[in-house]
Protein backbone atom coordinates (compact mmCIF):
# COMPACT_ATOMS: atom_id res chain seq x y z
CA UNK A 1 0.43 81.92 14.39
CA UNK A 2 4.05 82.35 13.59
CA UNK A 3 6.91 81.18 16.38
CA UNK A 4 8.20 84.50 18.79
CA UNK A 5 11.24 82.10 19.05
CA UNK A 6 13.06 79.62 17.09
CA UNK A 7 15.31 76.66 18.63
CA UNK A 8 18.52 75.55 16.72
CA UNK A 9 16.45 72.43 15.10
CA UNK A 10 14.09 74.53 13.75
CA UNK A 11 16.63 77.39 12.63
CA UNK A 12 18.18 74.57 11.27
CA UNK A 13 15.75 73.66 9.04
CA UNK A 14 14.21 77.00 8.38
CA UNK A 15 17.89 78.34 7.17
CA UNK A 16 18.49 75.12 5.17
CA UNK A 17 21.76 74.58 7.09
CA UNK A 18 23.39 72.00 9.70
CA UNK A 19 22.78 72.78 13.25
CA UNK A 20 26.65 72.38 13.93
CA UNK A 21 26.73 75.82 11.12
CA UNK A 22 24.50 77.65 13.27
CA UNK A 23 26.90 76.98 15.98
CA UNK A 24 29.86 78.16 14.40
CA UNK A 25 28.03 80.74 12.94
CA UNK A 26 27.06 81.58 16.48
CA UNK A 27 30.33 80.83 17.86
CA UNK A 28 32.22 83.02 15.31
CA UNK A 29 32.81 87.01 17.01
CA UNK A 30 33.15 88.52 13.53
CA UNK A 31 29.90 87.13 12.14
CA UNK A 32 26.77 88.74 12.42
CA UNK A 33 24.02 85.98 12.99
CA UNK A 34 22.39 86.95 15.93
CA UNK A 35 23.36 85.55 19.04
CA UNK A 36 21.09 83.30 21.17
CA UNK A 37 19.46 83.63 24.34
CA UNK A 38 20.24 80.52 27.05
CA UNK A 39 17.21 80.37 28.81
CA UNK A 40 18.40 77.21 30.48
CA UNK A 41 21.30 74.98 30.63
CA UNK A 42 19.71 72.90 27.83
CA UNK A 43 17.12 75.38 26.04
CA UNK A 44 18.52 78.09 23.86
CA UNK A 45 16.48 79.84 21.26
CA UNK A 46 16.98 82.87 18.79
CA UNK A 47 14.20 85.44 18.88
CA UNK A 48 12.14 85.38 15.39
CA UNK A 49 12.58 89.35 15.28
CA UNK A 50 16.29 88.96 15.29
CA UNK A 51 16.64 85.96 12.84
CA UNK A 52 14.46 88.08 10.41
CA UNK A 53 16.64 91.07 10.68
CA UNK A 54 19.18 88.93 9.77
CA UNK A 55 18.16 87.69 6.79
CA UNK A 56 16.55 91.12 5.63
CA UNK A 57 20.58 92.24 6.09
CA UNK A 58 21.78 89.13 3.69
CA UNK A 59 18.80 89.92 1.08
CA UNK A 60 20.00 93.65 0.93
CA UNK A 61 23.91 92.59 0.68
CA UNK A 62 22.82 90.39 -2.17
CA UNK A 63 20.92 93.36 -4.02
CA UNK A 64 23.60 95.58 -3.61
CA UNK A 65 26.29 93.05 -5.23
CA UNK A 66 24.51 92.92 -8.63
């Protein structure tokens, strides 16, 4: 069964980047990785819908550059 919801560690690794990128990435207005949902002071995840979208976006951009 594949994760509804992703936490930065596991972004982290599925993205192949440093938490601290997701972060900035995150942190950043004029980027357009999906923002996260705080669920508690200490728990915030990034829905797996959203992440996907994300990266179907950055495939397409790459197509349409060659």
């Amino acid at each position: 069964m594949q994760k509804k919801a992703h936490r930065v560690k596991d972004l982290a690794e599925m993205l192949d980047m440093g938490e601290s990128t997701i972060w900035k990435l995150c942190s950043n207005e004029d980027s357009d990785f999906p923002r996260p949902i705080k669920i508690t002071p200490r728990l915030t995840i990034w829905k797996d819908e959203d992440i996907q979208a994300w990266l179907d976006s950055k495939s397409a951009e790459e197509k349409s550059c060659k």
